[in-house]
C-alpha atoms as a PDB file:
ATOM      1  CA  UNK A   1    -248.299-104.242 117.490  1.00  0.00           C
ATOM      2  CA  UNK A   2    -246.502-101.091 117.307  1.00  0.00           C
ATOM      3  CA  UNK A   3    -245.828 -98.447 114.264  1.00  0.00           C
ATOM      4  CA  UNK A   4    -242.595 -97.517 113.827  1.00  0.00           C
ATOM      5  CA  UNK A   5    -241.032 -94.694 112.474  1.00  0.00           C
ATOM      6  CA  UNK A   6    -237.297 -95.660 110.723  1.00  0.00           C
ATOM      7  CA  UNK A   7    -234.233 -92.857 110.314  1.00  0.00           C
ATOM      8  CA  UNK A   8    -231.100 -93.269 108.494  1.00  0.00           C
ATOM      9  CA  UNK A   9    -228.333 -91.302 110.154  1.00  0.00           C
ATOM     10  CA  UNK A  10    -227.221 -88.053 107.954  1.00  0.00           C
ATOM     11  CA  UNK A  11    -223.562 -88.786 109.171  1.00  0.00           C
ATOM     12  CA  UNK A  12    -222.757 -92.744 109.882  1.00  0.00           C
ATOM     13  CA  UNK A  13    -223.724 -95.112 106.854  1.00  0.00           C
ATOM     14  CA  UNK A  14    -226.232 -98.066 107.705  1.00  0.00           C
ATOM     15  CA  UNK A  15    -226.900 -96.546 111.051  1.00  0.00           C
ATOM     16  CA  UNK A  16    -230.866 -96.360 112.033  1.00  0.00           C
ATOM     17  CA  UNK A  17    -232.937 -94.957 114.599  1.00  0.00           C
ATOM     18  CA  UNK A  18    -236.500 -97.333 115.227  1.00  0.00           C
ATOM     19  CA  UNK A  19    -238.892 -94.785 117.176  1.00  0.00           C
ATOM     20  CA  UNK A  20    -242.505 -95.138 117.859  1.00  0.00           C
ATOM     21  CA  UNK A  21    -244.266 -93.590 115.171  1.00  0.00           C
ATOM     22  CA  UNK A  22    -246.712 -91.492 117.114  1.00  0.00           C
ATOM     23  CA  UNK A  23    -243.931 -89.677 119.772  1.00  0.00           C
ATOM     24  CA  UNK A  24    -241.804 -89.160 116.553  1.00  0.00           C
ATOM     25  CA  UNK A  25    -238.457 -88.471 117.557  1.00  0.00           C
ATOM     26  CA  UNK A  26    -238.911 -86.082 120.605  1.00  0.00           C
ATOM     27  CA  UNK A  27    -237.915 -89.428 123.248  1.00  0.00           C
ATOM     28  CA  UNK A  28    -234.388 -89.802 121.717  1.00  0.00           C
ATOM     29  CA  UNK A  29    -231.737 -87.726 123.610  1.00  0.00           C
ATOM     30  CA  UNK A  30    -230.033 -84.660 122.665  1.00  0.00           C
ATOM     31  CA  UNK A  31    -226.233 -86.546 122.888  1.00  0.00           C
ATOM     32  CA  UNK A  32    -227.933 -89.201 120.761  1.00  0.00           C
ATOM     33  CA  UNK A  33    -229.690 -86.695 118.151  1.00  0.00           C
ATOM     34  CA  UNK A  34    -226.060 -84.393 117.682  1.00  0.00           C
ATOM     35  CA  UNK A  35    -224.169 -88.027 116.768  1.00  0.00           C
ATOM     36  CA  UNK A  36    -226.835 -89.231 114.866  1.00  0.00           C
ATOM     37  CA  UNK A  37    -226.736 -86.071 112.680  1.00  0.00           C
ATOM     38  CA  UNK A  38    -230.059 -85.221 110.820  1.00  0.00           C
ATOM     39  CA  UNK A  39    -232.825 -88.054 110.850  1.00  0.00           C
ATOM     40  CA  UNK A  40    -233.341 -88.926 107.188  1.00  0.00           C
ATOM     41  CA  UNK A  41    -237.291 -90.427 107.164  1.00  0.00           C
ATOM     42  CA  UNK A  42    -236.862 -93.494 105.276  1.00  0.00           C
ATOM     43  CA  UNK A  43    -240.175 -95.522 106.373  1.00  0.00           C
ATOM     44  CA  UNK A  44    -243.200 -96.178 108.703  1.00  0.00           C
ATOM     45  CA  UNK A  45    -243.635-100.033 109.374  1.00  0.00           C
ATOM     46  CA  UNK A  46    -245.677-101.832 111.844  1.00  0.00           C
ATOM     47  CA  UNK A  47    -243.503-104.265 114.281  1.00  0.00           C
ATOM     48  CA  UNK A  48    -244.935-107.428 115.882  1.00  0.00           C
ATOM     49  CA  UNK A  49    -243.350-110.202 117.651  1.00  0.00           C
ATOM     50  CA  UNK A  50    -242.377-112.793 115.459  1.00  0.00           C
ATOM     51  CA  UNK A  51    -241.719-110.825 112.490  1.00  0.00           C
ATOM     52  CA  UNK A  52    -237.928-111.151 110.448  1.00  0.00           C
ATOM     53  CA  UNK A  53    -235.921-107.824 110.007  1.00  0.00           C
ATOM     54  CA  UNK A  54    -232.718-108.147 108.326  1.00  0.00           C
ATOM     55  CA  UNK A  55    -229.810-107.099 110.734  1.00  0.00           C
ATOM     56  CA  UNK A  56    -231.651-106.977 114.200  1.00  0.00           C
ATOM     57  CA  UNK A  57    -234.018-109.147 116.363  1.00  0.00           C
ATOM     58  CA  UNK A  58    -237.490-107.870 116.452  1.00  0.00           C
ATOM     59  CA  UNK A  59    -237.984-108.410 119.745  1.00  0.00           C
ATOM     60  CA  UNK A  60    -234.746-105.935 121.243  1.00  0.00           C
ATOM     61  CA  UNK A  61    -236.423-103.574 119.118  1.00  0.00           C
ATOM     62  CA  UNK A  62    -239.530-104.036 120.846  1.00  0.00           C
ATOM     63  CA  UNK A  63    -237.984-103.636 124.269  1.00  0.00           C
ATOM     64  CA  UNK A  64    -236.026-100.850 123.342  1.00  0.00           C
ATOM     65  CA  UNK A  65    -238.822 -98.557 122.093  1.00  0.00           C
ATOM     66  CA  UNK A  66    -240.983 -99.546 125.316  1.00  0.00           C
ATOM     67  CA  UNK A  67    -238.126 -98.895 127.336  1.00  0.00           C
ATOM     68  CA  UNK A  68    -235.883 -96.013 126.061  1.00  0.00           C
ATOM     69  CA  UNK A  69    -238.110 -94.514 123.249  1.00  0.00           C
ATOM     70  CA  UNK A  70    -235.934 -96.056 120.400  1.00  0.00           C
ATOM     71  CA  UNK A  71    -233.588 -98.525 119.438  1.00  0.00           C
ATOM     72  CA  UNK A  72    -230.270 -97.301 117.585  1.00  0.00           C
ATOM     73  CA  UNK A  73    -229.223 -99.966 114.855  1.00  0.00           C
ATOM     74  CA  UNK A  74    -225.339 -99.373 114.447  1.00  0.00           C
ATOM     75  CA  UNK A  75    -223.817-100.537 110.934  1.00  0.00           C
ATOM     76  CA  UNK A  76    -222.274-104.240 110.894  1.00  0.00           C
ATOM     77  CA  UNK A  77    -218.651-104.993 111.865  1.00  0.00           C
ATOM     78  CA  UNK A  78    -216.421-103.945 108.790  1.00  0.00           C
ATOM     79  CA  UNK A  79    -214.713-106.832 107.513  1.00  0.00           C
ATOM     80  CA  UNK A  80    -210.953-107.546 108.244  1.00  0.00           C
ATOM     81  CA  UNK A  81    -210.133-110.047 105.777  1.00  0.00           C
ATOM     82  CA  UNK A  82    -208.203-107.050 103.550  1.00  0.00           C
ATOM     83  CA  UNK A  83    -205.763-106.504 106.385  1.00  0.00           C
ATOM     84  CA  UNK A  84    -203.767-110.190 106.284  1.00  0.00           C
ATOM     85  CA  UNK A  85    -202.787-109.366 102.616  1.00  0.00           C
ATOM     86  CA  UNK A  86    -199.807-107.602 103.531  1.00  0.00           C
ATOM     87  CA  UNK A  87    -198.850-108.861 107.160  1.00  0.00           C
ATOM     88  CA  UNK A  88    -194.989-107.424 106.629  1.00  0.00           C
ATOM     89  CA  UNK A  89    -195.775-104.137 105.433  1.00  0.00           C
ATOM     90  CA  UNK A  90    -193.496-101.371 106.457  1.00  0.00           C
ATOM     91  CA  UNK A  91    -194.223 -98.430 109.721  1.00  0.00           C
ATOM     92  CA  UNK A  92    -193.678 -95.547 107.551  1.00  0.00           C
ATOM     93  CA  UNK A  93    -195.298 -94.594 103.999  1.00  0.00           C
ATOM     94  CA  UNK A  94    -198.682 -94.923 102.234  1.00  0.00           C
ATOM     95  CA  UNK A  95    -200.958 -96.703 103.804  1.00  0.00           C
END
């Protein structure tokens, strides 16, 4: 079992950052930190094989952590089904 610490990115919506509770956030790299933009604390959970999360398999997370010091959850695919209402529209103007 492992404690994790979850972040909510300050600058991308439903982007989070899984981190072993007790090294906090000092594993996750500097690049990774600056695009993240300030770690919002949102909750500490314990993680165990086997156990549901809603958007990402519990055991990448696991590997992640162990291997890299986190795991970076990156918001879902946004949907395209808005785009085929107006195939013909024109190059130029409002958008």
């Amino acid at each position: 079992m492992l404690v994790c610490s979850i972040y909510r990115s300050s600058r991308k919506d439903e982007m989070y950052l899984y981190v072993d509770k007790r090294k906090g956030l000092e594993s996750v790299p500097d690049a990774l930190s600056e695009m993240f933009g300030k770690a919002q604390h949102i909750m500490d959970m314990p993680v165990i094989k086997g156990r549901k999360l809603a958007r990402v398999d519990v055991d990448k997370v696991l590997e992640s952590i162990r291997e890299k010091g986190y795991f970076l959850q990156l918001p879902p695919p946004k949907e395209d089904y808005l785009l085929d209402l107006y195939p013909n529209r024109p190059e130029t103007g409002v958008r």
